[in-house]
PDB file of N, CA and C in Angstrom:
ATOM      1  N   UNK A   1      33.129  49.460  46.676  1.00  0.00           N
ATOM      2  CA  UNK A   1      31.955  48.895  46.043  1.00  0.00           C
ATOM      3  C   UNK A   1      32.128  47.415  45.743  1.00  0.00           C
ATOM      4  N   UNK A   2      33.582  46.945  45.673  1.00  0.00           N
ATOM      5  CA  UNK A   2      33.458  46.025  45.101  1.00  0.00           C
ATOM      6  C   UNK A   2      33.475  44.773  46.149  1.00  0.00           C
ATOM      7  N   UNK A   3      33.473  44.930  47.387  1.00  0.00           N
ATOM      8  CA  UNK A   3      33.242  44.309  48.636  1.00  0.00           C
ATOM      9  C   UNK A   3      31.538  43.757  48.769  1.00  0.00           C
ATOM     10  N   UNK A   4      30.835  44.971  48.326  1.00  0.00           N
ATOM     11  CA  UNK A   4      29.218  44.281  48.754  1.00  0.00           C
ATOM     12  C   UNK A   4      28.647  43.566  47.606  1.00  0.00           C
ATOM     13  N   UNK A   5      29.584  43.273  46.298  1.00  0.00           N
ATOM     14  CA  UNK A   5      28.502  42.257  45.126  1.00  0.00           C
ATOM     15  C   UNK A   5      29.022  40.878  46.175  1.00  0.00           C
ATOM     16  N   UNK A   6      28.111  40.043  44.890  1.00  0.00           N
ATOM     17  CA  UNK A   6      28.232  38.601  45.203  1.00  0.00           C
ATOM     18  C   UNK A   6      27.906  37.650  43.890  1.00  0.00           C
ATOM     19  N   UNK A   7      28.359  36.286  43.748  1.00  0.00           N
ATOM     20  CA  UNK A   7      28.540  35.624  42.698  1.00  0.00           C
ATOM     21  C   UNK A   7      29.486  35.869  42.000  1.00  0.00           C
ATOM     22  N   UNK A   8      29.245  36.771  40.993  1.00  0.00           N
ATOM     23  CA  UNK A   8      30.452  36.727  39.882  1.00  0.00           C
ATOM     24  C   UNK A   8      29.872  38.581  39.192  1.00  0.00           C
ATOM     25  N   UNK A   9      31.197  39.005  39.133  1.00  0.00           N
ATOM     26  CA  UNK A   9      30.965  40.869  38.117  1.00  0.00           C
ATOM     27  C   UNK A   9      30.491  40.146  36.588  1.00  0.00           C
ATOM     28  N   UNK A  10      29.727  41.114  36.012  1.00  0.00           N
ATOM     29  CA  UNK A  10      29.670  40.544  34.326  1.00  0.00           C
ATOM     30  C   UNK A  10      30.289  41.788  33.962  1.00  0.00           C
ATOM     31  N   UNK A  11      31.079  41.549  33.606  1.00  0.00           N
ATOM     32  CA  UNK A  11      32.070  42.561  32.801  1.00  0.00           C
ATOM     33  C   UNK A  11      31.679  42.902  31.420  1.00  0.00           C
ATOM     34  N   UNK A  12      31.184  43.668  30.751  1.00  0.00           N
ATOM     35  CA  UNK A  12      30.916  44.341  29.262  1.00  0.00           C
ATOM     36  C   UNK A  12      31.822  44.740  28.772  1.00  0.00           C
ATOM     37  N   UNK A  13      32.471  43.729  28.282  1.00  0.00           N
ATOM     38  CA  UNK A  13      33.761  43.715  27.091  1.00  0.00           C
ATOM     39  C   UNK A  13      33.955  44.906  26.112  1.00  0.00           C
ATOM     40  N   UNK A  14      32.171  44.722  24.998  1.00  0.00           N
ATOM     41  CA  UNK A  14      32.589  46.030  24.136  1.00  0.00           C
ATOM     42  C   UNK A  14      32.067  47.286  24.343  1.00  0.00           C
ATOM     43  N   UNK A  15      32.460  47.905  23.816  1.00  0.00           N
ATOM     44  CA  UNK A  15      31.550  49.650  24.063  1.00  0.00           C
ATOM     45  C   UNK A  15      30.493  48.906  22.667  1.00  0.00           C
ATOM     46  N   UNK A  16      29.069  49.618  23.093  1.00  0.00           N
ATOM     47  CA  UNK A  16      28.720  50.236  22.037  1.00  0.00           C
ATOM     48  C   UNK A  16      27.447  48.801  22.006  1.00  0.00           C
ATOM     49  N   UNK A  17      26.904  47.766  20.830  1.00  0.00           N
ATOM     50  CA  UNK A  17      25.682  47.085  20.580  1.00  0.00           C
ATOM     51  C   UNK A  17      26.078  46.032  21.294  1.00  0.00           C
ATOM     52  N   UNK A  18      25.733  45.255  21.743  1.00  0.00           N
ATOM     53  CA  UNK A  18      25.872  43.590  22.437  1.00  0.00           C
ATOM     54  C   UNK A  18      26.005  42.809  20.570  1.00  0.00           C
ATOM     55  N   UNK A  19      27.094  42.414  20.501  1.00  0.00           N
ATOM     56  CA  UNK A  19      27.315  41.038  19.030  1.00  0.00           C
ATOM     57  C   UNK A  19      27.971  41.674  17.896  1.00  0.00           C
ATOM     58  N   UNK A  20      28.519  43.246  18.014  1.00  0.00           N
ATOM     59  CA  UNK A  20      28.818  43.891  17.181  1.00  0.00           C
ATOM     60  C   UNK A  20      29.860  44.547  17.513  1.00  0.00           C
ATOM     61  N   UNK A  21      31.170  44.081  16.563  1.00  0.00           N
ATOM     62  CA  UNK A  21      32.252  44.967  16.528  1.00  0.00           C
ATOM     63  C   UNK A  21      33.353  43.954  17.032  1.00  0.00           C
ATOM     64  N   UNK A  22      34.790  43.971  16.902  1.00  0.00           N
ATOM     65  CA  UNK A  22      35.513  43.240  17.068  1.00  0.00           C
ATOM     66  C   UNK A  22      36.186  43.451  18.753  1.00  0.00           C
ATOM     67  N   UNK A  23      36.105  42.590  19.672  1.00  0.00           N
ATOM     68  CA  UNK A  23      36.654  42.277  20.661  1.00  0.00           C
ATOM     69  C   UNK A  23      37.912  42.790  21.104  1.00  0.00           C
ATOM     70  N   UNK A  24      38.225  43.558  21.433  1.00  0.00           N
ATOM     71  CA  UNK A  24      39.866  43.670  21.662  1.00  0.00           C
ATOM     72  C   UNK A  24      40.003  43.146  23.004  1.00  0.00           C
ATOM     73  N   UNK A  25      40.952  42.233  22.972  1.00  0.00           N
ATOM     74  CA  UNK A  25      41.332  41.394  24.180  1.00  0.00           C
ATOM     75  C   UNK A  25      42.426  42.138  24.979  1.00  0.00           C
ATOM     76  N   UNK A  26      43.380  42.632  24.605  1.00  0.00           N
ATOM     77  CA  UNK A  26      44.264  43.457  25.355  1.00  0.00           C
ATOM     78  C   UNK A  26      43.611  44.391  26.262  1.00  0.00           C
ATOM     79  N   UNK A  27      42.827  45.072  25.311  1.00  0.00           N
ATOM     80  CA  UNK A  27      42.120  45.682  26.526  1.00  0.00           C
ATOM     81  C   UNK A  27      41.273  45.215  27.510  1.00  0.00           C
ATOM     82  N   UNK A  28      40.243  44.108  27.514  1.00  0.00           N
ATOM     83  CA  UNK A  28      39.908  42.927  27.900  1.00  0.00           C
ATOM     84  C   UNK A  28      41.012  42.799  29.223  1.00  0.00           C
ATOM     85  N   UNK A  29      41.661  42.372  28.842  1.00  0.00           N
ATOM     86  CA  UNK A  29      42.994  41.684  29.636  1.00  0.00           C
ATOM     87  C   UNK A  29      43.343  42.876  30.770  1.00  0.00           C
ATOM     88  N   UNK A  30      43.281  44.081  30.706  1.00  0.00           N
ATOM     89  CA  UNK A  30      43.843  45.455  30.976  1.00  0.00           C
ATOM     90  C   UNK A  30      42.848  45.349  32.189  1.00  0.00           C
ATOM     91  N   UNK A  31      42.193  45.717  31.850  1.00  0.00           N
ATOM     92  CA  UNK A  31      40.678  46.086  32.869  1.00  0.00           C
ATOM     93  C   UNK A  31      40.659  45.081  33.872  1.00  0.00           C
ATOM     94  N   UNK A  32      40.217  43.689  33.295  1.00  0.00           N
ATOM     95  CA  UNK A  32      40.223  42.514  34.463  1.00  0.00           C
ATOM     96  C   UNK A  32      41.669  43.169  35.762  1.00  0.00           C
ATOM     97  N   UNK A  33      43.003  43.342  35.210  1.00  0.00           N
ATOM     98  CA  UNK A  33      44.148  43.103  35.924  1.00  0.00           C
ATOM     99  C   UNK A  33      43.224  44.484  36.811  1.00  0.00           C
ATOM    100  N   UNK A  34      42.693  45.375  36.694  1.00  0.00           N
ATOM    101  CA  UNK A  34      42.099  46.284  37.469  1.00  0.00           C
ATOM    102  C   UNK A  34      41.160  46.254  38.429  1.00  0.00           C
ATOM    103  N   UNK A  35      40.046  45.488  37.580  1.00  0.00           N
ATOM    104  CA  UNK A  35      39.322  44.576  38.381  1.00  0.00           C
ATOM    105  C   UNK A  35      40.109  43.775  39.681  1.00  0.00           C
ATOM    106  N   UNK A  36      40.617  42.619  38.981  1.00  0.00           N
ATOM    107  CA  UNK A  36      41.115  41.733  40.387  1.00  0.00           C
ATOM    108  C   UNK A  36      41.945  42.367  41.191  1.00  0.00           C
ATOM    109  N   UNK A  37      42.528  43.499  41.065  1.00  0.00           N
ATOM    110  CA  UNK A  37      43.257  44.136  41.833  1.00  0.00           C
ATOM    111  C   UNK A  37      42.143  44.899  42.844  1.00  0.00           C
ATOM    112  N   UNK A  38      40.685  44.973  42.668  1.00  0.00           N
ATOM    113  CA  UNK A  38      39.595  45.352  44.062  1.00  0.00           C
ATOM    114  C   UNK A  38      38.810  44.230  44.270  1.00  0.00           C
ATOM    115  N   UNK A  39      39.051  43.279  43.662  1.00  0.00           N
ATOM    116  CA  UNK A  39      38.024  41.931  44.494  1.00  0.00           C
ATOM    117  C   UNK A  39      38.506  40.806  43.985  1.00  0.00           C
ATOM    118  N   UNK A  40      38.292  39.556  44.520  1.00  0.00           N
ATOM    119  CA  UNK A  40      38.136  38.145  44.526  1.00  0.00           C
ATOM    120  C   UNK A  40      37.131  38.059  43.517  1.00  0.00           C
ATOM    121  N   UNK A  41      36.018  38.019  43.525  1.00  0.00           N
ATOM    122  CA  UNK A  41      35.080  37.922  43.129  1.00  0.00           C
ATOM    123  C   UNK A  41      35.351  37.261  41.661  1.00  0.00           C
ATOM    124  N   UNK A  42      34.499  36.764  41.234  1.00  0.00           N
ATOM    125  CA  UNK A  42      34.502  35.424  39.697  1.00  0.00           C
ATOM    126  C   UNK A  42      34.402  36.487  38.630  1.00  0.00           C
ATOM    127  N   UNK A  43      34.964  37.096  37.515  1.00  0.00           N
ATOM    128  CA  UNK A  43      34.517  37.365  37.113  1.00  0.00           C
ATOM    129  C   UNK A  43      33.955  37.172  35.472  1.00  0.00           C
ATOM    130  N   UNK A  44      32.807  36.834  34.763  1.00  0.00           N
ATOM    131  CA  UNK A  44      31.960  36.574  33.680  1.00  0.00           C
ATOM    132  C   UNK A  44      32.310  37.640  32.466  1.00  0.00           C
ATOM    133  N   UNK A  45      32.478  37.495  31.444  1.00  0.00           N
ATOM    134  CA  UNK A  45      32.963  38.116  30.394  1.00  0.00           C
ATOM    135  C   UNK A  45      31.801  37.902  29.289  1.00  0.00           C
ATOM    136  N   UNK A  46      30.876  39.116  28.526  1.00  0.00           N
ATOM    137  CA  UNK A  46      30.812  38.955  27.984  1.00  0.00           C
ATOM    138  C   UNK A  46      30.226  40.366  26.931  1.00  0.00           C
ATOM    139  N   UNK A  47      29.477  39.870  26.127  1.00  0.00           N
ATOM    140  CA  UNK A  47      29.518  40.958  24.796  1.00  0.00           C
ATOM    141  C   UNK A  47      30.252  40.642  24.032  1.00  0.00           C
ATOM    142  N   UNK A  48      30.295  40.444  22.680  1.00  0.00           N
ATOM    143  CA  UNK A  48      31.105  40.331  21.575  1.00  0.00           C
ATOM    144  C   UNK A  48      31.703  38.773  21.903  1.00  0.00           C
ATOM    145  N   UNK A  49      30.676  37.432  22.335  1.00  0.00           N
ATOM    146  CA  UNK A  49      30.934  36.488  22.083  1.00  0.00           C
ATOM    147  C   UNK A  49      30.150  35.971  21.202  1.00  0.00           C
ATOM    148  N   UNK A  50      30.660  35.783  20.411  1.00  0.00           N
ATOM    149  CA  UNK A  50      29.997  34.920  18.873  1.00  0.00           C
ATOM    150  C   UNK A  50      30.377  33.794  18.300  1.00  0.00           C
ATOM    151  N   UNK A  51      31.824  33.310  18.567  1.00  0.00           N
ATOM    152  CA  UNK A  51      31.640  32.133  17.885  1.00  0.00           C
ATOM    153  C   UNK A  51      32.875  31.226  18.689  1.00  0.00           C
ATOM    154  N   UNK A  52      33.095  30.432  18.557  1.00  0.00           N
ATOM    155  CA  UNK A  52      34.277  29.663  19.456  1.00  0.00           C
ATOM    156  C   UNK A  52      35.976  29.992  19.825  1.00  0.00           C
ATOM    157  N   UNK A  53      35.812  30.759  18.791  1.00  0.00           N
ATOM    158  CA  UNK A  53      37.392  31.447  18.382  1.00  0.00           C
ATOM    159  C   UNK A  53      37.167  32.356  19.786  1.00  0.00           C
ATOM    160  N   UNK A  54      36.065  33.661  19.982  1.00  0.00           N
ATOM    161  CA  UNK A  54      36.306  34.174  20.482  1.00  0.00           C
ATOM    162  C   UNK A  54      36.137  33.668  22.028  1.00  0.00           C
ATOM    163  N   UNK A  55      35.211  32.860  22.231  1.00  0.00           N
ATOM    164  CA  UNK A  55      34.749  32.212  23.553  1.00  0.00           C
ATOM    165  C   UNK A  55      35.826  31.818  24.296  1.00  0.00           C
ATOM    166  N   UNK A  56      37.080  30.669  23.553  1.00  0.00           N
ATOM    167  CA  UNK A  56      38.166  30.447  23.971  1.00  0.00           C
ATOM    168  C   UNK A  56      38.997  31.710  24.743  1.00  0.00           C
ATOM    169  N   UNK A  57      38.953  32.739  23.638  1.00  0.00           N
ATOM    170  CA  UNK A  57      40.185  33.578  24.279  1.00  0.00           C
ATOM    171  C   UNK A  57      39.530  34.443  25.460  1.00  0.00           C
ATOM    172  N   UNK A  58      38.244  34.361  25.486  1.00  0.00           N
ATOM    173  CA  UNK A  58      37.658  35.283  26.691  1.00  0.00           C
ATOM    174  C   UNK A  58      37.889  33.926  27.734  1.00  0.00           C
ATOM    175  N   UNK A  59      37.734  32.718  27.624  1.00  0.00           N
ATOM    176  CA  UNK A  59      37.646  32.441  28.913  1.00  0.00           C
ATOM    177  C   UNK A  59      38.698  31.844  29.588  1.00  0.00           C
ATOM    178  N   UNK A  60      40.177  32.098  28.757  1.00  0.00           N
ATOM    179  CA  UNK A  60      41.260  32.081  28.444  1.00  0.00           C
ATOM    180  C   UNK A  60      41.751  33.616  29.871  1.00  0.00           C
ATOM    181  N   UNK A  61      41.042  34.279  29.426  1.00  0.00           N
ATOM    182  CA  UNK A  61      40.793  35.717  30.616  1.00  0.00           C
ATOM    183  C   UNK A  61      40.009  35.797  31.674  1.00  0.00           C
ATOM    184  N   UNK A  62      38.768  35.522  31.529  1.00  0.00           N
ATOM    185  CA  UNK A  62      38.114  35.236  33.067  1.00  0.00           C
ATOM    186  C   UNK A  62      37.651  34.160  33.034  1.00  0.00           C
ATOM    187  N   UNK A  63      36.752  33.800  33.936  1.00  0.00           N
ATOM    188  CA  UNK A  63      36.207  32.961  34.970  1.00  0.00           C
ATOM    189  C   UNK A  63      35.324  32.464  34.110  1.00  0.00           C
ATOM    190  N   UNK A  64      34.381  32.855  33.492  1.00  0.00           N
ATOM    191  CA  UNK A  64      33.204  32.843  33.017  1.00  0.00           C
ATOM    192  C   UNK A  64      32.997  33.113  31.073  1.00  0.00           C
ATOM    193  N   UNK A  65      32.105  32.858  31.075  1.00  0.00           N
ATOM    194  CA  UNK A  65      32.026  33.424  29.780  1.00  0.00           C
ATOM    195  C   UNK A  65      30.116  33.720  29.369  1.00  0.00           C
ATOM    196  N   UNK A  66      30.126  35.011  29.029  1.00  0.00           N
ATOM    197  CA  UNK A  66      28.770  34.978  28.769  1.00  0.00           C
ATOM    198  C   UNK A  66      28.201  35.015  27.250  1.00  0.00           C
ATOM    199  N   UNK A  67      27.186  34.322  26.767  1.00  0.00           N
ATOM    200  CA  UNK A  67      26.759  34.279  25.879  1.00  0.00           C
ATOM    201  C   UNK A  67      25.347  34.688  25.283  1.00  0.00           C
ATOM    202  N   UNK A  68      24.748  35.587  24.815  1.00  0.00           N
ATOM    203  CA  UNK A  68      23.725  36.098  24.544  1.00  0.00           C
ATOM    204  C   UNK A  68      23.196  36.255  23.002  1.00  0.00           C
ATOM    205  N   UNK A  69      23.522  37.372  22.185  1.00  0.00           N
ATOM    206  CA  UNK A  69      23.228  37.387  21.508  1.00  0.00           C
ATOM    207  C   UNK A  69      23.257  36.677  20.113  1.00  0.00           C
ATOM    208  N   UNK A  70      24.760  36.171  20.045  1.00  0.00           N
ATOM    209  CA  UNK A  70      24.876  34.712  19.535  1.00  0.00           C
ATOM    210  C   UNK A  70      23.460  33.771  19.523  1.00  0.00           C
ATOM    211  N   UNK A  71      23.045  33.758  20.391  1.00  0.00           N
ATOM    212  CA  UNK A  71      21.867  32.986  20.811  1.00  0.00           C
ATOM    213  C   UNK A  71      20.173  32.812  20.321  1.00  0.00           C
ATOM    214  N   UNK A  72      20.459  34.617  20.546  1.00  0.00           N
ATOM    215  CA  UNK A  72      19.435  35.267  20.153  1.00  0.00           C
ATOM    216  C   UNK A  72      19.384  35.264  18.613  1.00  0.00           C
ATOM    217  N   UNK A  73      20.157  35.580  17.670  1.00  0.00           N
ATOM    218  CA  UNK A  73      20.771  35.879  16.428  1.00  0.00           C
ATOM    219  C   UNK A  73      20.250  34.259  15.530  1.00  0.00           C
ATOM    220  N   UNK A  74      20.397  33.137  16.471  1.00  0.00           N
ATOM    221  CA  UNK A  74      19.866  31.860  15.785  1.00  0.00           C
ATOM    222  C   UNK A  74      18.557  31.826  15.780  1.00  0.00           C
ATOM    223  N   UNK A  75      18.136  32.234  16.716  1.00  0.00           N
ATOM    224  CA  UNK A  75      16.542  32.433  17.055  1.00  0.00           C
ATOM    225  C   UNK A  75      15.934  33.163  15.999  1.00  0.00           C
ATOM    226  N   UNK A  76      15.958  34.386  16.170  1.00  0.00           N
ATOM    227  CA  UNK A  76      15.372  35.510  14.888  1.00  0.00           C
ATOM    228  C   UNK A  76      16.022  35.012  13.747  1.00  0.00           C
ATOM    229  N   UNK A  77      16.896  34.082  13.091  1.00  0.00           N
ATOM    230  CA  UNK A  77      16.975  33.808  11.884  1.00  0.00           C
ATOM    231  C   UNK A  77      16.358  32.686  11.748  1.00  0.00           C
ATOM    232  N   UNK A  78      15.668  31.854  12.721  1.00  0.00           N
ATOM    233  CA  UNK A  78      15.185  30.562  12.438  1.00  0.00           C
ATOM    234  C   UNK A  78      13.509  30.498  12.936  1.00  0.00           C
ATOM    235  N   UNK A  79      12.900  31.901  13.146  1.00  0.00           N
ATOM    236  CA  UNK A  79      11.923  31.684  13.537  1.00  0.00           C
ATOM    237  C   UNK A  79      10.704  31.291  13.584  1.00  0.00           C
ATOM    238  N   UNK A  80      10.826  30.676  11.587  1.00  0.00           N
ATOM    239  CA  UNK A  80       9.910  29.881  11.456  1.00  0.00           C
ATOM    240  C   UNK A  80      10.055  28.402  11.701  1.00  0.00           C
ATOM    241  N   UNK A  81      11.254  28.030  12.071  1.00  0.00           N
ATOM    242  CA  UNK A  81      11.455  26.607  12.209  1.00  0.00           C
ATOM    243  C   UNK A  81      12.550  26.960  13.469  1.00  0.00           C
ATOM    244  N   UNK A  82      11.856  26.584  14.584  1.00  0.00           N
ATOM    245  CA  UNK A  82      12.237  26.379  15.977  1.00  0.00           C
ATOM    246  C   UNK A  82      13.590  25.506  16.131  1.00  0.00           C
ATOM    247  N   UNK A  83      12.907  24.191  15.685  1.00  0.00           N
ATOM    248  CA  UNK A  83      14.017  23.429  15.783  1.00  0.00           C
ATOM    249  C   UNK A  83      14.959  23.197  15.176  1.00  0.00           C
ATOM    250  N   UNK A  84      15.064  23.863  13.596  1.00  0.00           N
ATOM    251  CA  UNK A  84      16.430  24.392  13.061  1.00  0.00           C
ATOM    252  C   UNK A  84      16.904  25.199  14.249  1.00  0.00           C
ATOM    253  N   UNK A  85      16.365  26.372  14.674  1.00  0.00           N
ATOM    254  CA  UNK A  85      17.108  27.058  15.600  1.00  0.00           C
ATOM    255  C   UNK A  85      17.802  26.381  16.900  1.00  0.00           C
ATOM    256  N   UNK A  86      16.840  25.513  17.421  1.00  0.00           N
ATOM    257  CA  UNK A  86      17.813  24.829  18.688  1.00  0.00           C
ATOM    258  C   UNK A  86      18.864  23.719  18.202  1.00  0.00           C
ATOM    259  N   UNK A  87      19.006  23.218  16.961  1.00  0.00           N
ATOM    260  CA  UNK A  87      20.238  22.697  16.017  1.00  0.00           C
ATOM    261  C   UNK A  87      21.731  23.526  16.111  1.00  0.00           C
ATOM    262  N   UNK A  88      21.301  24.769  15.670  1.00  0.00           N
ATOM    263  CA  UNK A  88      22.223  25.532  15.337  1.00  0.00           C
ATOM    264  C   UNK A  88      22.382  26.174  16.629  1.00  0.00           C
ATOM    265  N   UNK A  89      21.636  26.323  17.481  1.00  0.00           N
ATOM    266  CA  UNK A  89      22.673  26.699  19.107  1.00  0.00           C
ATOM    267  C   UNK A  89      22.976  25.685  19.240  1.00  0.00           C
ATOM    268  N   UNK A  90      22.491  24.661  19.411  1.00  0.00           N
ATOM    269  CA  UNK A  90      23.376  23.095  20.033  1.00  0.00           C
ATOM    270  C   UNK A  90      24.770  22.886  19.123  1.00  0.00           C
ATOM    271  N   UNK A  91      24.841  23.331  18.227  1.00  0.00           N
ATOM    272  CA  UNK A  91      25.791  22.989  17.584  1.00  0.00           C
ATOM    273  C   UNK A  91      26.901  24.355  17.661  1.00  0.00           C
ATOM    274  N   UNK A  92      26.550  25.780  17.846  1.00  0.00           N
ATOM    275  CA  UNK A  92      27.178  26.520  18.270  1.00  0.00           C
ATOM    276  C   UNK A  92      27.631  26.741  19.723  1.00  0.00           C
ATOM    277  N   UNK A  93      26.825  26.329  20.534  1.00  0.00           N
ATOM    278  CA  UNK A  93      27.668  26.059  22.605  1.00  0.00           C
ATOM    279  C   UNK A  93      28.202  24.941  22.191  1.00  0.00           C
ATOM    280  N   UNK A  94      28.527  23.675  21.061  1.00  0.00           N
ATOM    281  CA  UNK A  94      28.983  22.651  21.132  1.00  0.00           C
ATOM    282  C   UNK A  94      30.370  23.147  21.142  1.00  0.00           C
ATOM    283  N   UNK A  95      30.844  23.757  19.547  1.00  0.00           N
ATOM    284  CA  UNK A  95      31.760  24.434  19.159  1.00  0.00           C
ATOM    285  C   UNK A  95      32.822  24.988  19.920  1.00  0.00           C
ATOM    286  N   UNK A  96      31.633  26.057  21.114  1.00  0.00           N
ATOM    287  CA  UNK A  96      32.407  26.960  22.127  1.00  0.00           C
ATOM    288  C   UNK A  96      32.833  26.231  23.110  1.00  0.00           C
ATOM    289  N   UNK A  97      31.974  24.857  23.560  1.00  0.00           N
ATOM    290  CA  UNK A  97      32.390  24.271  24.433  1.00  0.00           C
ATOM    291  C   UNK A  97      33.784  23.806  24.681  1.00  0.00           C
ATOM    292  N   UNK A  98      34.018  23.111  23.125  1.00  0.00           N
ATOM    293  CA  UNK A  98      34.945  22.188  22.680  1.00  0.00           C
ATOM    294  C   UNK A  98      36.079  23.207  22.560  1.00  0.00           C
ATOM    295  N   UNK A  99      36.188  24.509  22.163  1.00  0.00           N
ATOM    296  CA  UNK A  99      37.270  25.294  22.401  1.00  0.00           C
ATOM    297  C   UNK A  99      37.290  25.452  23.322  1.00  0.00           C
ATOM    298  N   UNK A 100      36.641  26.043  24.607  1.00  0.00           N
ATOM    299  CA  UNK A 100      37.136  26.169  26.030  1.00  0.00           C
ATOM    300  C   UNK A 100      37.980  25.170  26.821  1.00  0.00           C
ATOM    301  N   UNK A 101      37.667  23.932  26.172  1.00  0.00           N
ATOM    302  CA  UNK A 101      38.035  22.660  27.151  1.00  0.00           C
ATOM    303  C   UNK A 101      38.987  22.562  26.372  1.00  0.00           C
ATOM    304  N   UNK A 102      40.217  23.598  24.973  1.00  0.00           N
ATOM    305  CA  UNK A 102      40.890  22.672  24.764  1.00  0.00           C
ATOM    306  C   UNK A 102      41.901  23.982  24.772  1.00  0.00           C
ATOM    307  N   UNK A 103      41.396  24.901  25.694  1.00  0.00           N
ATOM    308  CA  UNK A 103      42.853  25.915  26.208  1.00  0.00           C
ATOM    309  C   UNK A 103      43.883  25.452  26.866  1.00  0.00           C
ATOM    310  N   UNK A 104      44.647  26.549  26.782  1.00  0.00           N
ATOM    311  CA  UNK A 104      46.504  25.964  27.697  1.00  0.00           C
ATOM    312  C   UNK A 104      46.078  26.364  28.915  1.00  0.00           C
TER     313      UNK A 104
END
């Protein structure tokens, strides 16, 4: 199966809600080595990315890093004021950014 995707796998990190529950990276780590052991292919990590701490160590593990509900979560708390909300994502992908670019 893993011959006919294309782009990049999105891998679903946690069991269970998208933004809820703590990340375990070992296991994280476990699966990918399973993964790349049937494809090349890029693969995107996400679920249970929320804040820069964790963004780093996922992309510290794959290729990618996906971000969603984080996103969403600024939105529905800011929905009477929009542009508080695009503040506080700009300032949260800033965060994540700035940890990704400052892995080993």
């Amino acid at each position: 199966m893993a011959d006919i995707g294309s782009g990049y796998i999105y891998y679903v990190s946690l069991k269970g809600v998208t933004g809820a529950g703590h990340l375990d990276t070992a296991n994280v780590e476990a699966k990918l080595k399973q993964i790349r052991a049937i494809t090349d292919t890029p693969i995107g990590i996400g679920f249970g990315v929320k804040d820069a701490a964790t963004a780093k160590t996922v992309s510290e593990l794959g290729d990618g890093v996906v971000i969603g509900s984080a996103l969403i979560s600024k939105i529905e708390a800011n929905l009477d004021n929009l542009a508080q909300a695009q503040q506080e994502i700009i300032e949260l992908l800033t965060s994540m950014r700035t940890a990704m670019d400052e892995r080993g």
